[in-house]
PDB file of N, CA and C in Angstrom:
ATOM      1  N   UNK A   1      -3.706 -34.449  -0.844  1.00  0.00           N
ATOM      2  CA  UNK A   1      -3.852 -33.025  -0.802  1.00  0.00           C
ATOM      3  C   UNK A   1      -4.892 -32.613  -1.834  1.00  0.00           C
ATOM      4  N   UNK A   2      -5.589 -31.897  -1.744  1.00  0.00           N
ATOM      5  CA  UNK A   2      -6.385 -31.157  -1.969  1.00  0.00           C
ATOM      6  C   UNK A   2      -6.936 -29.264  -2.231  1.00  0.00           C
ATOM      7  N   UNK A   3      -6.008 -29.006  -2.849  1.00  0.00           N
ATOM      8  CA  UNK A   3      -5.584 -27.449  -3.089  1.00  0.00           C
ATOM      9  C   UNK A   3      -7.382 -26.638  -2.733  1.00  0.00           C
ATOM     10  N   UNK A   4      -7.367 -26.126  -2.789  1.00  0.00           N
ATOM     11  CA  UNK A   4      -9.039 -24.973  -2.755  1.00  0.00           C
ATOM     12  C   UNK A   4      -8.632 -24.433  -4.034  1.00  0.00           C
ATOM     13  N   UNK A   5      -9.870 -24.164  -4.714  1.00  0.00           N
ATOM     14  CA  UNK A   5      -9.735 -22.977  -6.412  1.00  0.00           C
ATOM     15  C   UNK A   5     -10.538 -21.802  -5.882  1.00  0.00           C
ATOM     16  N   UNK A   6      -9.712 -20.621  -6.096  1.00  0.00           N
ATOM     17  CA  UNK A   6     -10.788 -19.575  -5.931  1.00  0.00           C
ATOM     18  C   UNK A   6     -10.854 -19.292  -6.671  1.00  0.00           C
ATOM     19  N   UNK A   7     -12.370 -18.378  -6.982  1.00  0.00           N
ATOM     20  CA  UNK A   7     -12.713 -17.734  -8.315  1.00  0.00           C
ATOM     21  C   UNK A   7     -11.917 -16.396  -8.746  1.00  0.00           C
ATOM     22  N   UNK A   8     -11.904 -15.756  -7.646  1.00  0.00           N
ATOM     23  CA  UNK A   8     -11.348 -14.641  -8.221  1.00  0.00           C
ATOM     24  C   UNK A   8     -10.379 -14.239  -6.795  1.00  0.00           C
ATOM     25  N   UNK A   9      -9.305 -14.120  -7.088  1.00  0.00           N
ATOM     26  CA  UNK A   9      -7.773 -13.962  -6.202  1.00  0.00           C
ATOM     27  C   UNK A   9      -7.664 -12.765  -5.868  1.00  0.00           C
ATOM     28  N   UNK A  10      -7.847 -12.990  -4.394  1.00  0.00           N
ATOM     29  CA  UNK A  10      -7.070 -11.195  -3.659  1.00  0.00           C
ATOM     30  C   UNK A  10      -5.504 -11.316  -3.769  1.00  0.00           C
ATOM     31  N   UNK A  11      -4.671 -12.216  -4.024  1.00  0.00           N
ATOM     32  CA  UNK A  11      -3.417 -12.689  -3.797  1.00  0.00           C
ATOM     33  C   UNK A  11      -2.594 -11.486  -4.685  1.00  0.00           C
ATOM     34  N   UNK A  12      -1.186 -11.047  -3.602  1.00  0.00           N
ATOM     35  CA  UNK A  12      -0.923 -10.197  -4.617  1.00  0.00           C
ATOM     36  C   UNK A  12       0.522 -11.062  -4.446  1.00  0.00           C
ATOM     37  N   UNK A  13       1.558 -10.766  -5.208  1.00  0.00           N
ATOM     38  CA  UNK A  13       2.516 -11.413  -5.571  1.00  0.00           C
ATOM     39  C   UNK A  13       3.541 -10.362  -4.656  1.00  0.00           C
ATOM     40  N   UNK A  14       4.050 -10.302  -3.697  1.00  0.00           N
ATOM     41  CA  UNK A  14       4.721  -9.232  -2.463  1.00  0.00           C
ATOM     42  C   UNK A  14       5.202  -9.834  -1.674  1.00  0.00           C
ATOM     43  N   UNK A  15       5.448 -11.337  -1.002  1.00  0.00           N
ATOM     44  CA  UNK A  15       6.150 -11.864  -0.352  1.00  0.00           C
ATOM     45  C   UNK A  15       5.923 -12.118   1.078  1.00  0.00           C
ATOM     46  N   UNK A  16       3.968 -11.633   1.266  1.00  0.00           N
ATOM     47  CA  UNK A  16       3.393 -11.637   2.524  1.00  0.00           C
ATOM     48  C   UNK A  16       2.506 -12.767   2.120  1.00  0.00           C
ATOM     49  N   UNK A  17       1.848 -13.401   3.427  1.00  0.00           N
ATOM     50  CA  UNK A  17       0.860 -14.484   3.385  1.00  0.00           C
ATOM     51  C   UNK A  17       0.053 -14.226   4.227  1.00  0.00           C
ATOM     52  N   UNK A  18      -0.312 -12.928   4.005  1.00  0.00           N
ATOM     53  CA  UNK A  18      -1.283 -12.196   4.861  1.00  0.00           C
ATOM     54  C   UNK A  18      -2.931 -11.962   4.041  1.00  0.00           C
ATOM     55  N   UNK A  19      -2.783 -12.015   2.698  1.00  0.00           N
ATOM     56  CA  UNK A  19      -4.234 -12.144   1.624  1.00  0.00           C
ATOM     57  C   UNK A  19      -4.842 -13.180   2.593  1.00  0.00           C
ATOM     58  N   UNK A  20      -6.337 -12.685   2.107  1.00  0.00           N
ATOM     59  CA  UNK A  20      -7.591 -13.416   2.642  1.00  0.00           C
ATOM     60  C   UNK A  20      -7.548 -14.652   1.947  1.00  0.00           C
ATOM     61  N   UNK A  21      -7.288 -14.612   0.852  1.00  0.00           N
ATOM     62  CA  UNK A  21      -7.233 -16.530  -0.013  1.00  0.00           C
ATOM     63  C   UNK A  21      -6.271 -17.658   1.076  1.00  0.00           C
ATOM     64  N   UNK A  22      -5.043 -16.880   1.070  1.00  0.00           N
ATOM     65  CA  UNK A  22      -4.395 -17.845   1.932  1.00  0.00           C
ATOM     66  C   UNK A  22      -4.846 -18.525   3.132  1.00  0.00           C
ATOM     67  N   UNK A  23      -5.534 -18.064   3.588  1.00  0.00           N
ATOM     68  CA  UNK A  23      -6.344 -18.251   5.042  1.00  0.00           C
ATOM     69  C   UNK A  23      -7.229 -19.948   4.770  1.00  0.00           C
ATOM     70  N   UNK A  24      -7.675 -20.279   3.032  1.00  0.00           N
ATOM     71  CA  UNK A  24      -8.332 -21.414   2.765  1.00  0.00           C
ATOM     72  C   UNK A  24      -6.982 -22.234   2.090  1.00  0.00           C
ATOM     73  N   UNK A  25      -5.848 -21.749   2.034  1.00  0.00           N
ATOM     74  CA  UNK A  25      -5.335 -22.841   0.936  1.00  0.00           C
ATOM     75  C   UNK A  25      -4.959 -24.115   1.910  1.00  0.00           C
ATOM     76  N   UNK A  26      -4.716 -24.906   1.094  1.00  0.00           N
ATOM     77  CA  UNK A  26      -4.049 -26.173   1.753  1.00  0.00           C
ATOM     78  C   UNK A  26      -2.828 -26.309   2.153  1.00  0.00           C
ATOM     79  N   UNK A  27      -2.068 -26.869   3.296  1.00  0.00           N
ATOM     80  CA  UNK A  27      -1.536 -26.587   4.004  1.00  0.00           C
ATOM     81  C   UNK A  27      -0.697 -27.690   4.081  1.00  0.00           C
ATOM     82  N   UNK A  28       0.703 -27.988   3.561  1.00  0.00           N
ATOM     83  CA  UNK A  28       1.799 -29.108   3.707  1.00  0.00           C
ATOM     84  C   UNK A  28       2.516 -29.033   4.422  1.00  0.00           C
ATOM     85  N   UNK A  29       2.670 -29.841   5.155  1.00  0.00           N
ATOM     86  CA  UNK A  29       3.831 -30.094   6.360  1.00  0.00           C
ATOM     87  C   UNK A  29       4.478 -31.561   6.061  1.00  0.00           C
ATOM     88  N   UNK A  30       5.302 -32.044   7.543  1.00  0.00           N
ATOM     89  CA  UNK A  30       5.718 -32.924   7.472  1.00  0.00           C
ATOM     90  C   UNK A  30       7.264 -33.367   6.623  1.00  0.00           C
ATOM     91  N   UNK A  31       7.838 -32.302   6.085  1.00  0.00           N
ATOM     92  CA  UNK A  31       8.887 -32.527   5.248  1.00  0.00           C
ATOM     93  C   UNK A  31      10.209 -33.316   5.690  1.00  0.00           C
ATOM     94  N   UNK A  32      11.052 -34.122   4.911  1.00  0.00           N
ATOM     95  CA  UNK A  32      12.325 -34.428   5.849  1.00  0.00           C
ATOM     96  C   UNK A  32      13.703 -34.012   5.118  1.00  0.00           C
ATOM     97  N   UNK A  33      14.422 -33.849   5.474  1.00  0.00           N
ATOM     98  CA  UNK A  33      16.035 -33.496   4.870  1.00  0.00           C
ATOM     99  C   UNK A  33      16.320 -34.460   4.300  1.00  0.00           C
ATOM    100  N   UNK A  34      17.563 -33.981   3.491  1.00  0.00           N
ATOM    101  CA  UNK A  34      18.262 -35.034   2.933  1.00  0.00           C
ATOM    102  C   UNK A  34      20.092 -34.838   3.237  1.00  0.00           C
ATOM    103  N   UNK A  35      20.116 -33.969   3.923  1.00  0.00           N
ATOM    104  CA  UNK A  35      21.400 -33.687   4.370  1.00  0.00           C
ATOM    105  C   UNK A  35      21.510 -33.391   5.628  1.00  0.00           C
ATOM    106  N   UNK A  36      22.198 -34.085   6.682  1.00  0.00           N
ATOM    107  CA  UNK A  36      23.240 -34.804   6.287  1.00  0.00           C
ATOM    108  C   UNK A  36      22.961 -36.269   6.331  1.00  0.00           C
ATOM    109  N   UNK A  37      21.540 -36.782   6.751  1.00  0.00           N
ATOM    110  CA  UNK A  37      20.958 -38.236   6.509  1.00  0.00           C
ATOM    111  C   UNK A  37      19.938 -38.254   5.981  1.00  0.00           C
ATOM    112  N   UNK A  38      19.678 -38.376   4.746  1.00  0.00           N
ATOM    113  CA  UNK A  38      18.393 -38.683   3.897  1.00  0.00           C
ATOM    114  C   UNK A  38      17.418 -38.820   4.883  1.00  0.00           C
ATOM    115  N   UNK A  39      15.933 -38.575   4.553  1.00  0.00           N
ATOM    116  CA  UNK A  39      15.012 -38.980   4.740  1.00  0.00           C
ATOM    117  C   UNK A  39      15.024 -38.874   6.460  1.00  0.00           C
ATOM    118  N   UNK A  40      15.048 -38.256   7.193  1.00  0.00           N
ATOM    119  CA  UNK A  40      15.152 -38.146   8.453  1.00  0.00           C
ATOM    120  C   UNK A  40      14.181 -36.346   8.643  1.00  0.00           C
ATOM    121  N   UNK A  41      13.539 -36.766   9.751  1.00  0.00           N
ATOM    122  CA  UNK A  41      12.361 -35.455   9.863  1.00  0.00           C
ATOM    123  C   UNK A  41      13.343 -33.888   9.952  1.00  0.00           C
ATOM    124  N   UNK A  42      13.099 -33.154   9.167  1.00  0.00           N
ATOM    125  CA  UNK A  42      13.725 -32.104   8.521  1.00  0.00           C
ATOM    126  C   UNK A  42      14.232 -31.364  10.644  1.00  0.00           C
ATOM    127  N   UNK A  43      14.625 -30.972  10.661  1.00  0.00           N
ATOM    128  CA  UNK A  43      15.103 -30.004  11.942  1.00  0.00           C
ATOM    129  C   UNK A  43      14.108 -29.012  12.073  1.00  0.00           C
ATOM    130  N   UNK A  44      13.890 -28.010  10.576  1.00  0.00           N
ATOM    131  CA  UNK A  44      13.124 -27.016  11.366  1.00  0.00           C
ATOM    132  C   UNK A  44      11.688 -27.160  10.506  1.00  0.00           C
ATOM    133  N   UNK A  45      11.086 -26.720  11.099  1.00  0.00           N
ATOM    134  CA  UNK A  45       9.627 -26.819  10.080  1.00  0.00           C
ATOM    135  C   UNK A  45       9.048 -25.908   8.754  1.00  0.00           C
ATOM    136  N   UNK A  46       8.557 -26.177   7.801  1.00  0.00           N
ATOM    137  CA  UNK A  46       8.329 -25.654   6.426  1.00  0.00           C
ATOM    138  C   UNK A  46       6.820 -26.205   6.317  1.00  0.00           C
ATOM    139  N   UNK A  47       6.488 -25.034   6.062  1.00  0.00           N
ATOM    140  CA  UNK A  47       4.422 -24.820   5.671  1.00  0.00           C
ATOM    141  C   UNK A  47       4.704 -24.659   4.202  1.00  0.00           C
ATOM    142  N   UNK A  48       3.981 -25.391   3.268  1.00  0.00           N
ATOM    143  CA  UNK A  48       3.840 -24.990   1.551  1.00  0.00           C
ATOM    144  C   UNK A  48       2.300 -24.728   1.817  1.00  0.00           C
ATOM    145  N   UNK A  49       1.915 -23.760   1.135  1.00  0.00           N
ATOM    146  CA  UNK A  49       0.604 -23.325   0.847  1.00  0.00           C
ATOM    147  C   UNK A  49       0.365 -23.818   0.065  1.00  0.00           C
ATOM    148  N   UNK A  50      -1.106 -23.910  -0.843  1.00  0.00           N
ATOM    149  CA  UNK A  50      -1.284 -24.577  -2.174  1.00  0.00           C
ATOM    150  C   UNK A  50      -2.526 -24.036  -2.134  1.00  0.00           C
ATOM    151  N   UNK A  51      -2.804 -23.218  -3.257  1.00  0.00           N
ATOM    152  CA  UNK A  51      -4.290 -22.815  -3.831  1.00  0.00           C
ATOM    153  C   UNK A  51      -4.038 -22.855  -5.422  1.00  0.00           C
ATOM    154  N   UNK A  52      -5.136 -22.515  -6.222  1.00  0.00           N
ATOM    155  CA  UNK A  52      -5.269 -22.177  -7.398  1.00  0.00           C
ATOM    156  C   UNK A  52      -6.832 -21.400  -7.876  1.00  0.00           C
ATOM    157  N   UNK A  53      -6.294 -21.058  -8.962  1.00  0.00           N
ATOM    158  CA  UNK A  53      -7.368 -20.153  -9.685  1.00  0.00           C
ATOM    159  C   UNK A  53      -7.441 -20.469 -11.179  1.00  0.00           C
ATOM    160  N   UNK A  54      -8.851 -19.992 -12.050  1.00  0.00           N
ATOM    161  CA  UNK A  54      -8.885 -20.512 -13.176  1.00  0.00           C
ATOM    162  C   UNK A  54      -7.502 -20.388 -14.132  1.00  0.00           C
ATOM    163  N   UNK A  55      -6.384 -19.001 -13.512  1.00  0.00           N
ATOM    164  CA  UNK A  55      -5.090 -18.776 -14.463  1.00  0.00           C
ATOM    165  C   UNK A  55      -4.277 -19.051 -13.826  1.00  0.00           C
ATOM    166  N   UNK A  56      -3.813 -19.988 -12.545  1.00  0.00           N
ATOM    167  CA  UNK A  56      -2.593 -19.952 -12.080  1.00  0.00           C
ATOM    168  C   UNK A  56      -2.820 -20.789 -10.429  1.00  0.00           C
ATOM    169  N   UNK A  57      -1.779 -21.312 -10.827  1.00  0.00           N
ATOM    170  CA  UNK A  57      -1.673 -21.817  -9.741  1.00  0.00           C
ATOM    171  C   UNK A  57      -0.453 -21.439  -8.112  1.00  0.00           C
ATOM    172  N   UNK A  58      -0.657 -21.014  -6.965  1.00  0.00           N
ATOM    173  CA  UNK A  58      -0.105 -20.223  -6.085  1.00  0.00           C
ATOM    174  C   UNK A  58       0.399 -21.072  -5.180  1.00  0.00           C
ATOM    175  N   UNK A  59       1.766 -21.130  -4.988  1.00  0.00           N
ATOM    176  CA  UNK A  59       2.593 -22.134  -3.660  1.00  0.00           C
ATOM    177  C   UNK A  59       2.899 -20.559  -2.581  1.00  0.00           C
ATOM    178  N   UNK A  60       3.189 -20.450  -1.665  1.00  0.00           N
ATOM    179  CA  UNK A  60       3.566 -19.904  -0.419  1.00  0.00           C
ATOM    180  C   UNK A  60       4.311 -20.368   0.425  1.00  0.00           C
ATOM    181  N   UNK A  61       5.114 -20.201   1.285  1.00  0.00           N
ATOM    182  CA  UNK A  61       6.320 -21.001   1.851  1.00  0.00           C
ATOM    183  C   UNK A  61       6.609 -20.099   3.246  1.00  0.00           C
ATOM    184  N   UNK A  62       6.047 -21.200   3.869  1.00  0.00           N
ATOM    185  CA  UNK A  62       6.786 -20.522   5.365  1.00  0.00           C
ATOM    186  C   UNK A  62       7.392 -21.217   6.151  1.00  0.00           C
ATOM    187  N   UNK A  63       8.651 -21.006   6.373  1.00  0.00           N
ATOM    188  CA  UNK A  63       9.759 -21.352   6.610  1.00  0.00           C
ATOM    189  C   UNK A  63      10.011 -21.385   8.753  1.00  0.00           C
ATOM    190  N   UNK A  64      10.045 -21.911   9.271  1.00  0.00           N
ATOM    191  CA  UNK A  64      10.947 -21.478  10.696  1.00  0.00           C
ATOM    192  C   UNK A  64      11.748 -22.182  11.186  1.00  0.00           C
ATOM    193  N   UNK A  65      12.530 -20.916  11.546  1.00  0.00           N
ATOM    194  CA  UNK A  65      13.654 -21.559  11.430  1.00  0.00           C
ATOM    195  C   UNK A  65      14.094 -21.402  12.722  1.00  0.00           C
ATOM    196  N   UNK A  66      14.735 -22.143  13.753  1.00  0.00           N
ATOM    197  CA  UNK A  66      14.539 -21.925  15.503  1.00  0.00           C
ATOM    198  C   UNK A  66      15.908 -21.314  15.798  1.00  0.00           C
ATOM    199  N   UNK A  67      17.089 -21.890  14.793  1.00  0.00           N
ATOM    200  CA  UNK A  67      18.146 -20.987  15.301  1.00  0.00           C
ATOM    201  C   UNK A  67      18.564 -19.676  15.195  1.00  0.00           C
ATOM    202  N   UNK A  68      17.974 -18.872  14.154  1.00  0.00           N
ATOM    203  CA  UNK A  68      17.516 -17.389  13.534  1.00  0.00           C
ATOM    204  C   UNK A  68      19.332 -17.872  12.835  1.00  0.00           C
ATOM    205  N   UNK A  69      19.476 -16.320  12.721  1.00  0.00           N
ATOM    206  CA  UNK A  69      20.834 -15.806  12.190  1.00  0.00           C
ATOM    207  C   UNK A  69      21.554 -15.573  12.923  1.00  0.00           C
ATOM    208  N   UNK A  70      22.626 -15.386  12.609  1.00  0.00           N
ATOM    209  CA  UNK A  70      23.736 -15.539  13.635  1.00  0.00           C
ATOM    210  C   UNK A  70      24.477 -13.725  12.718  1.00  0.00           C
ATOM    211  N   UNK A  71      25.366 -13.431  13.859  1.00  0.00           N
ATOM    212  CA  UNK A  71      25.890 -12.501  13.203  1.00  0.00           C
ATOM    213  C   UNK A  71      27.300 -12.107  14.354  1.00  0.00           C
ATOM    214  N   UNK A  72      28.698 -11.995  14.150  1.00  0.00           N
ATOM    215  CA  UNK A  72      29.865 -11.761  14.829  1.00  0.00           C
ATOM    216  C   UNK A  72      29.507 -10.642  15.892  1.00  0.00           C
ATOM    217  N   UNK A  73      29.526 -11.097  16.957  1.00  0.00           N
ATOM    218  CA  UNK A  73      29.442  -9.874  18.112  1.00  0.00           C
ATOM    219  C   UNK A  73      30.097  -8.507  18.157  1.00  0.00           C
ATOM    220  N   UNK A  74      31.153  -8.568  16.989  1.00  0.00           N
ATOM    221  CA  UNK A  74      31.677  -7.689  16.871  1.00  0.00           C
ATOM    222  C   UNK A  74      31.922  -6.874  15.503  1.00  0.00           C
ATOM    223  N   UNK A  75      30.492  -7.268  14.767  1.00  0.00           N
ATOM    224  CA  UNK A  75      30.584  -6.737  13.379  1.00  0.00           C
ATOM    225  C   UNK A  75      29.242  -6.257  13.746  1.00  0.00           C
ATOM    226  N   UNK A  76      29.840  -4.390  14.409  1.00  0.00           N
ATOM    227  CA  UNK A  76      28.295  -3.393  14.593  1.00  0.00           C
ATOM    228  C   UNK A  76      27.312  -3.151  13.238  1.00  0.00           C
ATOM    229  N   UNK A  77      28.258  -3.064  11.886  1.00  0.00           N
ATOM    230  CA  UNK A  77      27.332  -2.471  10.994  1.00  0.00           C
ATOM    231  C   UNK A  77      26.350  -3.643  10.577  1.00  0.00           C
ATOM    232  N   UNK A  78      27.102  -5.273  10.246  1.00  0.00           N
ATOM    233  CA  UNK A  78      25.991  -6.148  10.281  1.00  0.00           C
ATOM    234  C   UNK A  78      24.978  -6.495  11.215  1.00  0.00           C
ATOM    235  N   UNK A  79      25.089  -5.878  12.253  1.00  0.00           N
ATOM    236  CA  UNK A  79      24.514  -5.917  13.617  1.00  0.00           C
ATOM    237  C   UNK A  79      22.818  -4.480  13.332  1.00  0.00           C
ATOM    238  N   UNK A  80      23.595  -3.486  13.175  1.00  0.00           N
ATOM    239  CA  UNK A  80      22.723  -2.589  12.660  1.00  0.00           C
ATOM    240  C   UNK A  80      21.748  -2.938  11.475  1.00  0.00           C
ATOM    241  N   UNK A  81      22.273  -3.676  10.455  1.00  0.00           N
ATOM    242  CA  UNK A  81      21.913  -4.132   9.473  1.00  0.00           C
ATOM    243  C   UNK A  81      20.424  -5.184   9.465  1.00  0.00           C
ATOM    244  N   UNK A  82      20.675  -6.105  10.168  1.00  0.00           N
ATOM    245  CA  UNK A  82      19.540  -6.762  10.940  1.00  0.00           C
ATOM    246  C   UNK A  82      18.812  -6.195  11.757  1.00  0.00           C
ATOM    247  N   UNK A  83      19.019  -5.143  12.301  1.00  0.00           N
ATOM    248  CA  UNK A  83      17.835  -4.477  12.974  1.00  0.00           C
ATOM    249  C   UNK A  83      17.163  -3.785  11.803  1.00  0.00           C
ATOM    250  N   UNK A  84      18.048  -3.068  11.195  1.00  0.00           N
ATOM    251  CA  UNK A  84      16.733  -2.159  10.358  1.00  0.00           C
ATOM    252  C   UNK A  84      16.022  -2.924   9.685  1.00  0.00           C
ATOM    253  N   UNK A  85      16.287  -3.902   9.336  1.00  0.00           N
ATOM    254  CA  UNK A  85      15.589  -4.911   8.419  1.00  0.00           C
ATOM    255  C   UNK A  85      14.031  -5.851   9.430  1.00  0.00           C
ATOM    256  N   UNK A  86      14.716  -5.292  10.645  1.00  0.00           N
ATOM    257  CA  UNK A  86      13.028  -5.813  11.658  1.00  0.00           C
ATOM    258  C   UNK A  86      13.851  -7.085  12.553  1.00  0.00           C
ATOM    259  N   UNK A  87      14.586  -7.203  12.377  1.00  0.00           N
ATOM    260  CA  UNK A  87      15.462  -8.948  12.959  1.00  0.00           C
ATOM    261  C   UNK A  87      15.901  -8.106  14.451  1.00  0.00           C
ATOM    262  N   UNK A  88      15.867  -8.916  15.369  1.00  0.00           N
ATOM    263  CA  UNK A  88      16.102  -8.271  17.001  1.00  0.00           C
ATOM    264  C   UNK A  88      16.724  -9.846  17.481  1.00  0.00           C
ATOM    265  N   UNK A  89      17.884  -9.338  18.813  1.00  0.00           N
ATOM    266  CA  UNK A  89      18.663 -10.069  18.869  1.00  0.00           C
ATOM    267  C   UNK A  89      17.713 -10.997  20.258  1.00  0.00           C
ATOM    268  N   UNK A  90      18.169 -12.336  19.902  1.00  0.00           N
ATOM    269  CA  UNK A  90      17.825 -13.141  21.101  1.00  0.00           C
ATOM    270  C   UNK A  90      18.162 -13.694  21.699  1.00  0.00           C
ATOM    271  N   UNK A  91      19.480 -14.005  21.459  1.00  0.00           N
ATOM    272  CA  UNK A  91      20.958 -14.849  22.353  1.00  0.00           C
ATOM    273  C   UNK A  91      21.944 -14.507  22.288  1.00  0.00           C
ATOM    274  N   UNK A  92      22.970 -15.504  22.800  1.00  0.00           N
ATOM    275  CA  UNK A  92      24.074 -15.602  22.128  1.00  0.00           C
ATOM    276  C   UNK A  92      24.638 -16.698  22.052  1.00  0.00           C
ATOM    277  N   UNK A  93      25.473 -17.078  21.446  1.00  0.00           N
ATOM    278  CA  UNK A  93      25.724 -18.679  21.186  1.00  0.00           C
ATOM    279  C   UNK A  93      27.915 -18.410  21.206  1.00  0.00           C
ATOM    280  N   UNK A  94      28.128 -18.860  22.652  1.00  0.00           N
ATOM    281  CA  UNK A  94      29.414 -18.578  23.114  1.00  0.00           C
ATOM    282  C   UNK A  94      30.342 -19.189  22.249  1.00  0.00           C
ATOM    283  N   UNK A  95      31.556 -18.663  21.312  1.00  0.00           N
ATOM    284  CA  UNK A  95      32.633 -19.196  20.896  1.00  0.00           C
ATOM    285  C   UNK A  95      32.345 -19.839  19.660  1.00  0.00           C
ATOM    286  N   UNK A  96      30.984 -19.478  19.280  1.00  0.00           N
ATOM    287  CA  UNK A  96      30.419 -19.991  17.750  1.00  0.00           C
ATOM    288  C   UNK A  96      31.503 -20.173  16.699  1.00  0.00           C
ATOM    289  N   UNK A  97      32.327 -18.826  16.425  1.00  0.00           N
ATOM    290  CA  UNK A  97      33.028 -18.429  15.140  1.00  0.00           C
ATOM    291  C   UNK A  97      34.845 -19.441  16.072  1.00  0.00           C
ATOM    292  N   UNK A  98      34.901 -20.332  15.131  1.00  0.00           N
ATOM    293  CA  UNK A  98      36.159 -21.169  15.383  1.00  0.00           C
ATOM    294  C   UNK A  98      37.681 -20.663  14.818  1.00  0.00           C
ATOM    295  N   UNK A  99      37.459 -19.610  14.008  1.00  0.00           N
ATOM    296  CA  UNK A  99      38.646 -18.771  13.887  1.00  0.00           C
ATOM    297  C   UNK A  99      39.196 -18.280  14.834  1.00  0.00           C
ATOM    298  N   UNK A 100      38.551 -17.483  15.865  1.00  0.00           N
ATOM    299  CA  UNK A 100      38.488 -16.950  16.788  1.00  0.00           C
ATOM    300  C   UNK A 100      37.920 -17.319  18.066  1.00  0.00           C
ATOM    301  N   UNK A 101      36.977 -17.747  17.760  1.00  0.00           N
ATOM    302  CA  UNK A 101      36.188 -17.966  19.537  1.00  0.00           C
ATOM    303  C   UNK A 101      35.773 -16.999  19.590  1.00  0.00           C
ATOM    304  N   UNK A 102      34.890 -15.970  18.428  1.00  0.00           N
ATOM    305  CA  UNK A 102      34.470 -14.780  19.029  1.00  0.00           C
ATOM    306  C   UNK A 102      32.634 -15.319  19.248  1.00  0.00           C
ATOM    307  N   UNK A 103      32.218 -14.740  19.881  1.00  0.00           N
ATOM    308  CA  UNK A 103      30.678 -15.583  19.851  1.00  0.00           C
ATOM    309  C   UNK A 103      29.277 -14.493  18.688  1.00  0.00           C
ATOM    310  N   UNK A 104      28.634 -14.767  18.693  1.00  0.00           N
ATOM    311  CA  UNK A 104      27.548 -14.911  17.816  1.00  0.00           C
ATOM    312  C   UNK A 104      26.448 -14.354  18.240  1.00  0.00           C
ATOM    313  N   UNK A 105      25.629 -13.062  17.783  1.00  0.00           N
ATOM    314  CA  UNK A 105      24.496 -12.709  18.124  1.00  0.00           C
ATOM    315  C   UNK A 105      23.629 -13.439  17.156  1.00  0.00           C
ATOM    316  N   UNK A 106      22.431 -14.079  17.801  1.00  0.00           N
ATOM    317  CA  UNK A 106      21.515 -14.472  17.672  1.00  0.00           C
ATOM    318  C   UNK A 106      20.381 -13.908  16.808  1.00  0.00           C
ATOM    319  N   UNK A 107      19.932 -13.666  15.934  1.00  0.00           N
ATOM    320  CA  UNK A 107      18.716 -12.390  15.320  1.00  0.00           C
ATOM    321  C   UNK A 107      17.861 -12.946  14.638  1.00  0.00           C
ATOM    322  N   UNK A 108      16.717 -12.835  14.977  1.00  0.00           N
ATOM    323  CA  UNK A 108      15.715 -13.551  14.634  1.00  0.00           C
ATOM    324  C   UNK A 108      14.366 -12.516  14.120  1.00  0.00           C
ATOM    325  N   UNK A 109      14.262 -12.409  12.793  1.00  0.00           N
ATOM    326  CA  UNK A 109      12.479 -11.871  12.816  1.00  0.00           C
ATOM    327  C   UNK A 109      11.001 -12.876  12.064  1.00  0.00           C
ATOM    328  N   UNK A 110      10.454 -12.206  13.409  1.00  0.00           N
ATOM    329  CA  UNK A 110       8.941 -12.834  13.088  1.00  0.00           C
ATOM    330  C   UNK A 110       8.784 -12.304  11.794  1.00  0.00           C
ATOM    331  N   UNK A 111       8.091 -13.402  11.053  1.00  0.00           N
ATOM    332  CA  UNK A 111       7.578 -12.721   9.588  1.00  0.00           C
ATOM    333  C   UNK A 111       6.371 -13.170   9.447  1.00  0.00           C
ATOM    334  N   UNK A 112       6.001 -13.942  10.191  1.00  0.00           N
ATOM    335  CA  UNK A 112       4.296 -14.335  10.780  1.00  0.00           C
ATOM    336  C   UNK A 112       4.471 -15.073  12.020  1.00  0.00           C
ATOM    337  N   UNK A 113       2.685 -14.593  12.434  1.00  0.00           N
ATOM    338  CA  UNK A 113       2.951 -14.980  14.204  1.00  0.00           C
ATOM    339  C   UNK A 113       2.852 -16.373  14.426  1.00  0.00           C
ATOM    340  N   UNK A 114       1.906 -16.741  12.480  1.00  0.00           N
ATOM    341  CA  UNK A 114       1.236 -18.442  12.708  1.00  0.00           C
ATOM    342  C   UNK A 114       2.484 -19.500  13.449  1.00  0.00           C
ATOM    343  N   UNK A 115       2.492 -20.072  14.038  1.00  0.00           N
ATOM    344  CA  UNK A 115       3.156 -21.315  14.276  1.00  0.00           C
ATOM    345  C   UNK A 115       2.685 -22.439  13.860  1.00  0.00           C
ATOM    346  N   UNK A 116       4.343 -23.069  13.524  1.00  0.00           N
ATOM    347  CA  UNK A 116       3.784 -24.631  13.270  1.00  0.00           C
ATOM    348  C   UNK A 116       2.987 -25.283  14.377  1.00  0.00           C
ATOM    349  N   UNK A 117       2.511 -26.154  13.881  1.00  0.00           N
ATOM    350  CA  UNK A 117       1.637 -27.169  14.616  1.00  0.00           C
ATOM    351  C   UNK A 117       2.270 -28.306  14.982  1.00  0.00           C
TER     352      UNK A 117
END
């Protein structure tokens, strides 16, 4: 690996990976778990960014995750809760919750469009 140095950083520290620097940093993949079998190719995929500048050095982390969140079909306010927050429902996953057998809304938000590779 090979990080890029920029001279002078548009990067603001906000929790987006939308700055123009990011667009050159270097780009890690390939990661594997260690739970519940060591060393076995991770399930979902993880991007580490990597740049630096003459004061600091910048990681970024993008995460996807294919099963989203799950949330009780019958808990409206956590249900509401994930929407306002931008998360929209995309399944359902029947008899998920084993207390009950009640099933599971699905909620998933894009937080970038990039996809893994």
């Amino acid at each position: 690996m090979n990080p890029p140095r920029v001279e002078t950083s548009s990067i603001r520290i906000d929790g987006s990976l939308d700055d123009a620097d990011w667009r050159q940093a270097a780009v890690l993949t390939g990661f594997t778990q260690y739970r519940p079998v060591d060393s076995r190719p991770a399930e979902d995929t993880t991007e580490v960014l990597v740049l630096y500048a003459a004061d600091a050095i910048y990681f970024g982390i993008r995460g996807f995750e294919s099963h989203g969140n799950v949330v009780r079909a019958s808990n409206d306010p956590a249900k509401l809760l994930y929407v306002t927050m931008g998360f929209a429902p995309v399944g359902i996953r029947r008899r998920y919750y084993r207390d009950n057998d009640e099933d599971a809304i699905v909620m998933v938000k894009r937080l970038n469009e990039r996809k893994p590779s």
